[in-house]
N, C-alpha and C. Protein backbone atom coordinates (compact mmCIF):
# COMPACT_ATOMS: atom_id res chain seq x y z
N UNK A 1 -50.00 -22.57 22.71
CA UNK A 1 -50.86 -22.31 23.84
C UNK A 1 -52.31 -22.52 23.40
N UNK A 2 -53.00 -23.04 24.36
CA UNK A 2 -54.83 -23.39 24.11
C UNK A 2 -54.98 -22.31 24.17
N UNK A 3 -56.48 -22.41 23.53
CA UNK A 3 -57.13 -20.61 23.76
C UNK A 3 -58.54 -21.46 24.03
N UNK A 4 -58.99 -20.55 25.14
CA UNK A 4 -60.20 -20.89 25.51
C UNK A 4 -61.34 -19.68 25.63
N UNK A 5 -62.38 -19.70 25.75
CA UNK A 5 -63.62 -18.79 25.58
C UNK A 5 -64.13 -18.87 26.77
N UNK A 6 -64.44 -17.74 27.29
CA UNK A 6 -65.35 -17.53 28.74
C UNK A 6 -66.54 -17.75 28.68
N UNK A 7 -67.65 -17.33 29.20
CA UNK A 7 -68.73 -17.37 29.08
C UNK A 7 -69.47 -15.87 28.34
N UNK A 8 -68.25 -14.98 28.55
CA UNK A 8 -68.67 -13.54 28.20
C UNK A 8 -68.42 -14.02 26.55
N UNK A 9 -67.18 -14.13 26.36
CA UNK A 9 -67.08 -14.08 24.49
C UNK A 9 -67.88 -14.90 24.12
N UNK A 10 -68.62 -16.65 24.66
CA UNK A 10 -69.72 -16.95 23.98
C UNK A 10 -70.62 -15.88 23.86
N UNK A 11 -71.08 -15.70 24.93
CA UNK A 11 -72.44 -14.80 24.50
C UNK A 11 -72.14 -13.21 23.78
N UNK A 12 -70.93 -13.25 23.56
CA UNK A 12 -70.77 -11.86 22.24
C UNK A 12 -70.79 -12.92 21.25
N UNK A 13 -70.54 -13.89 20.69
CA UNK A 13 -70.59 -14.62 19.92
C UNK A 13 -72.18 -15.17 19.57
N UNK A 14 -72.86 -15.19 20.58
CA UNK A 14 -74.30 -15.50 20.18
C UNK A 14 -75.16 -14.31 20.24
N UNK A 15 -74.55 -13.10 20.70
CA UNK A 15 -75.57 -11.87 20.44
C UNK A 15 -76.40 -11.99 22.12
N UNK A 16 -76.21 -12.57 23.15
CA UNK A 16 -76.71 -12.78 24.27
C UNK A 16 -75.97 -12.13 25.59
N UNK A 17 -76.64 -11.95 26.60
CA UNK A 17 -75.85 -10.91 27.65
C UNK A 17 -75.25 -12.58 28.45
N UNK A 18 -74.02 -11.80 28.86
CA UNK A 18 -73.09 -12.99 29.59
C UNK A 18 -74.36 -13.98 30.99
N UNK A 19 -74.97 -13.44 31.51
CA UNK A 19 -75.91 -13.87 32.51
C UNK A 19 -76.52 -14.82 31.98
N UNK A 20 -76.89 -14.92 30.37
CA UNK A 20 -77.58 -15.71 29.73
C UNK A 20 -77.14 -17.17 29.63
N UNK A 21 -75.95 -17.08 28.80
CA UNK A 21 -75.28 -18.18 29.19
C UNK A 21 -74.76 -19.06 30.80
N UNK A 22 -74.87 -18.00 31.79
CA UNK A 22 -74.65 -18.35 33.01
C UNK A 22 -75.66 -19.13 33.35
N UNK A 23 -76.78 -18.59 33.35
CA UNK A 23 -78.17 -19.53 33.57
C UNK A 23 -78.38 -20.67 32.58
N UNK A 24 -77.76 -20.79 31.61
CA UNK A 24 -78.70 -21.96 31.06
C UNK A 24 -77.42 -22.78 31.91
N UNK A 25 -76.18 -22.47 31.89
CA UNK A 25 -75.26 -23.48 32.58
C UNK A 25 -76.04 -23.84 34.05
N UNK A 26 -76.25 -23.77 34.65
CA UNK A 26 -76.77 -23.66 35.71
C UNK A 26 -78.65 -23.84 35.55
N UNK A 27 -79.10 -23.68 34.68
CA UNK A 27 -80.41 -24.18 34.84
C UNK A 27 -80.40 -25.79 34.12
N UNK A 28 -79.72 -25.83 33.22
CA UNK A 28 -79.68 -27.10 32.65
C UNK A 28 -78.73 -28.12 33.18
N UNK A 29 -78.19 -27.80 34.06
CA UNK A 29 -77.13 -28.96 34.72
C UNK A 29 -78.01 -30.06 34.87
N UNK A 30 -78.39 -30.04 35.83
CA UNK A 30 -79.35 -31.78 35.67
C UNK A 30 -80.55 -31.72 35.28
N UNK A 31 -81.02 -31.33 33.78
CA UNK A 31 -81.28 -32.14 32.84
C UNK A 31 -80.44 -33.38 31.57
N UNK A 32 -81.53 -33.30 30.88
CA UNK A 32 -80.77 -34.21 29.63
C UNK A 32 -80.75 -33.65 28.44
N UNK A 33 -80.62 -32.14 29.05
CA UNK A 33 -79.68 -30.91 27.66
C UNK A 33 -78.97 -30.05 28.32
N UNK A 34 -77.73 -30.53 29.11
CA UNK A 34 -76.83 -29.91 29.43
C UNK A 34 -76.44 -28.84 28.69
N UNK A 35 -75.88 -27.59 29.40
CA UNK A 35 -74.67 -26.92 28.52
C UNK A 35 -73.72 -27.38 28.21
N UNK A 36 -72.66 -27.76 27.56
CA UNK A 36 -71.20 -28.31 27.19
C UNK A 36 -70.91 -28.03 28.67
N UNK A 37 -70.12 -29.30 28.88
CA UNK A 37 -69.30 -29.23 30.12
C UNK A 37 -67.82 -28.17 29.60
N UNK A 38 -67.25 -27.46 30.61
CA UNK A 38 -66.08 -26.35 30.51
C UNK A 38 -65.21 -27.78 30.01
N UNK A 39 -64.04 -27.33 29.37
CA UNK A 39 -62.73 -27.66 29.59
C UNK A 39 -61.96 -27.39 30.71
N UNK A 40 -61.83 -26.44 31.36
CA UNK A 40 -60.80 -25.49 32.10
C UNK A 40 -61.60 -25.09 33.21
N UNK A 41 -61.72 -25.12 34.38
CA UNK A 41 -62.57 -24.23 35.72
C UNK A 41 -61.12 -23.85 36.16
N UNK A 42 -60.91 -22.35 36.13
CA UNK A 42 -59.95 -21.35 37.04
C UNK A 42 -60.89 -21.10 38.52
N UNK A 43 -59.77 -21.13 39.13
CA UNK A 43 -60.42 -21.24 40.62
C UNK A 43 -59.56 -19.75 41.21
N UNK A 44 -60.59 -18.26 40.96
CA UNK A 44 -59.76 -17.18 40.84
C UNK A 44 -60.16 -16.85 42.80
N UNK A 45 -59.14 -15.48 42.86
CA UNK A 45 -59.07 -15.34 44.54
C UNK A 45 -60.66 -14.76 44.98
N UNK A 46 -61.22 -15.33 46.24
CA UNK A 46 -62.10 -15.39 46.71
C UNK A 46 -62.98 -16.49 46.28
N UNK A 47 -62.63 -17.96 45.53
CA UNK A 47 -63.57 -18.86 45.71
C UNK A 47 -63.83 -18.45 43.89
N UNK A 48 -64.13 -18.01 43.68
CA UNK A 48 -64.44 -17.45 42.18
C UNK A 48 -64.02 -18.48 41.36
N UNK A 49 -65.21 -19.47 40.37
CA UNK A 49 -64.75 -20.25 39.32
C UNK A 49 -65.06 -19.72 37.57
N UNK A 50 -63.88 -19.26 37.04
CA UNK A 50 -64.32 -19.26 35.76
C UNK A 50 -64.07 -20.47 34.99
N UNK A 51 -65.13 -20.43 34.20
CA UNK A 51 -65.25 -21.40 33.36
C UNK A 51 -64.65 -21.26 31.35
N UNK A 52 -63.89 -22.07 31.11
CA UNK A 52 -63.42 -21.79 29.79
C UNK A 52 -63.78 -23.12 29.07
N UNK A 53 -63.75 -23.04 27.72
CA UNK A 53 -64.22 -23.57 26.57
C UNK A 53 -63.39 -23.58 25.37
N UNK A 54 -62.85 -24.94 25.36
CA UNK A 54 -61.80 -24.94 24.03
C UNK A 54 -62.44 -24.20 22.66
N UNK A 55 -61.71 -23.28 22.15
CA UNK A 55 -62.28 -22.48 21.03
C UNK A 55 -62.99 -23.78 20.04
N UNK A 56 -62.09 -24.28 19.84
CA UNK A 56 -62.76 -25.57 18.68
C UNK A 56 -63.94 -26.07 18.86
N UNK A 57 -64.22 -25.66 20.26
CA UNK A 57 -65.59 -26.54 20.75
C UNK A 57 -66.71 -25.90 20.19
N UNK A 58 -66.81 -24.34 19.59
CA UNK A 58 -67.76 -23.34 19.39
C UNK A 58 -68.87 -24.35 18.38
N UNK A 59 -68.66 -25.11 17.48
CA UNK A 59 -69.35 -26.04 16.55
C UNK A 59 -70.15 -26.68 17.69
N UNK A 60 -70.26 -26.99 18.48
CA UNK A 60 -71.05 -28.04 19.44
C UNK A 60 -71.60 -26.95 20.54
N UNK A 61 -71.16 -25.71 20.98
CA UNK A 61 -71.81 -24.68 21.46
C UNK A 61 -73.20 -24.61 20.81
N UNK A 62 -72.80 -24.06 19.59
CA UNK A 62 -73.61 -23.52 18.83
C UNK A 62 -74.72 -23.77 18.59
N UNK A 63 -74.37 -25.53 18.09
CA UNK A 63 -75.65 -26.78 18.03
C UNK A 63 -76.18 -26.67 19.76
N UNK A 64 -76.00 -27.12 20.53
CA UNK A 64 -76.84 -26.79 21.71
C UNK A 64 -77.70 -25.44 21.69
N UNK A 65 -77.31 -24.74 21.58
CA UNK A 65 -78.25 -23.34 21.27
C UNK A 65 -79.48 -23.31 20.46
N UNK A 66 -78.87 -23.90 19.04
CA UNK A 66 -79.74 -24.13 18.31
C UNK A 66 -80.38 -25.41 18.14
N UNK A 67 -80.72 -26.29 19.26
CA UNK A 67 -81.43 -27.64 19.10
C UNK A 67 -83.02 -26.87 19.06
N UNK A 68 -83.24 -26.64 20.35
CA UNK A 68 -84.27 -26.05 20.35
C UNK A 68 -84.38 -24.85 21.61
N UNK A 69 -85.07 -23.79 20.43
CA UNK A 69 -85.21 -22.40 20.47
C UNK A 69 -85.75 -21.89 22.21
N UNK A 70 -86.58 -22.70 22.46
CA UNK A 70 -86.86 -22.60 24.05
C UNK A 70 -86.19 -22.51 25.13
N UNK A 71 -84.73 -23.36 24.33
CA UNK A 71 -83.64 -23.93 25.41
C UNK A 71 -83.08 -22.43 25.49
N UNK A 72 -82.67 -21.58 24.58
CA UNK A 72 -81.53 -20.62 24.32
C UNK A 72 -82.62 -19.90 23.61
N UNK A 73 -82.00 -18.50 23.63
CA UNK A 73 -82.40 -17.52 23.14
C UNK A 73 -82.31 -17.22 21.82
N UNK A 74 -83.11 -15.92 21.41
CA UNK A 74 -82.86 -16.18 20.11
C UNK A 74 -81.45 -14.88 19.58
N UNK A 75 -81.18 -15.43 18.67
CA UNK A 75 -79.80 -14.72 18.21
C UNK A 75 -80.33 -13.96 17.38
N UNK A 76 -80.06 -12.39 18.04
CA UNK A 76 -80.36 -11.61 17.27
C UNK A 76 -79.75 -11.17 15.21
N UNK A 77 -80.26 -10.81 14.33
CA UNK A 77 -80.29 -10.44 13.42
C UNK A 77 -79.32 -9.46 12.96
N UNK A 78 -79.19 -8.67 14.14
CA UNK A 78 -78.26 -7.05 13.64
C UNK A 78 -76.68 -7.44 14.03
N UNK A 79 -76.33 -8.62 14.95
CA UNK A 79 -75.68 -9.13 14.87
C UNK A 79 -74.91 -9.14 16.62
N UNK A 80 -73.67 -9.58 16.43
CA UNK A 80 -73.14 -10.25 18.06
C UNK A 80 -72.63 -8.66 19.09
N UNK A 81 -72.44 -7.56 18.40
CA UNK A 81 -72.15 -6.43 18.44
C UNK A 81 -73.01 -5.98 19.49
N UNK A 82 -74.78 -6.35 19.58
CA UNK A 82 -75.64 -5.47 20.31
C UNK A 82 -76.32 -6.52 21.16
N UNK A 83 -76.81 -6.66 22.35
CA UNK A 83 -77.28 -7.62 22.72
C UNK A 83 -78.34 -7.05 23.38
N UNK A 84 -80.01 -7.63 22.17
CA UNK A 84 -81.43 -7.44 22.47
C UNK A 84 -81.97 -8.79 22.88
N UNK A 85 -83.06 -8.59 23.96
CA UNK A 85 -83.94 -9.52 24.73
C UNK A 85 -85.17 -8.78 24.35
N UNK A 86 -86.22 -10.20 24.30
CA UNK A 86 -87.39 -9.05 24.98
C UNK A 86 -86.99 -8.45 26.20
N UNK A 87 -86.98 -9.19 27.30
CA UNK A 87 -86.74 -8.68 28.59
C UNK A 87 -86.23 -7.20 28.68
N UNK A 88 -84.91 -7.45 28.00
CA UNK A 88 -84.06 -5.98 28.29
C UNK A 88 -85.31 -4.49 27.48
N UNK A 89 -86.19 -4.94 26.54
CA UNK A 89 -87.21 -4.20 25.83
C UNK A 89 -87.86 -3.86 26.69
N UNK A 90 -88.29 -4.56 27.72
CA UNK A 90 -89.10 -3.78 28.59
C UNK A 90 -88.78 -3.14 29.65
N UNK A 91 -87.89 -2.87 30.13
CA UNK A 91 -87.15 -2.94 31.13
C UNK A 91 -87.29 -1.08 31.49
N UNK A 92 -87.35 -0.43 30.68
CA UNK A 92 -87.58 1.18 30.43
C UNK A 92 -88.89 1.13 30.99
N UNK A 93 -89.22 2.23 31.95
CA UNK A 93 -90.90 2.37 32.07
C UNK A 93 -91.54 2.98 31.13
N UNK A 94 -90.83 4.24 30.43
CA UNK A 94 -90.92 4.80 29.64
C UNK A 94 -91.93 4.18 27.81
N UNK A 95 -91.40 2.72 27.63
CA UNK A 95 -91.60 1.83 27.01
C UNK A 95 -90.94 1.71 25.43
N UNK A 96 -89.48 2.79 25.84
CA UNK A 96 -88.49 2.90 25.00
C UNK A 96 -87.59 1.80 25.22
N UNK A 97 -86.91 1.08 24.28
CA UNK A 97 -86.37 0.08 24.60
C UNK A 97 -84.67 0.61 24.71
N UNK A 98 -83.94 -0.68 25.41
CA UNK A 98 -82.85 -0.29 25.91
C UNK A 98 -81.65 0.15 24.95
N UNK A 99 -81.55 -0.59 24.16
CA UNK A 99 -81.13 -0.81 22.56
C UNK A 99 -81.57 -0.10 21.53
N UNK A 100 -81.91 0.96 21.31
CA UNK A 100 -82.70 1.16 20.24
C UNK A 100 -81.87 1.36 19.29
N UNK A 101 -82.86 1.05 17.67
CA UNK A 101 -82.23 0.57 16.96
C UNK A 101 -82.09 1.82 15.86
N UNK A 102 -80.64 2.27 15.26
CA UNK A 102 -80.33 3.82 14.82
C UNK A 102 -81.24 3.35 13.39
């Protein structure tokens, strides 16, 4: 059996919130730095398309991410476990961040 990757396990895999990857799919469609086209679109009840990604493909994920830093976010340090943005940093009025770090 294939095994394929959603859009959620990439972005536990890059340390990024699933939305992240949603948008660059969708912001980069017509340019000339696509996201990897899916392997697989499930067409779930109510119209709903998920999108999957041959595991093997993660080597060519990855490189898109990392062409350039503007395109994709940056991958956090502490690792795929916690997923920090600036954005999500500010997001507290307080000016405690969402994540904080033990």
């Amino acid at each position: 059996m294939a095994e394929y990757w959603g859009a959620s396990r990439i972005a536990g895999q890059l340390g990024v919130a699933t939305g992240t990857v949603t948008k660059w799919i969708e912001r980069f469609a017509r340019t000339d730095h696509p996201f990897p086209e899916p392997d697989v679109e499930i067409v779930e009840t109510g119209g709903r398309v998920t999108r999957g990604w041959a595991s093997h493909r993660w080597p060519e994920i990855k490189k898109w991410v990392d062409r350039d830093r503007k395109f994709a976010a940056r991958i956090p340090e502490i690792g795929s476990a916690t997923v920090r943005t600036s954005y999500s940093e500010r997001l507290r009025p307080n000016g405690e961040p969402l994540f904080p770090r033990d």
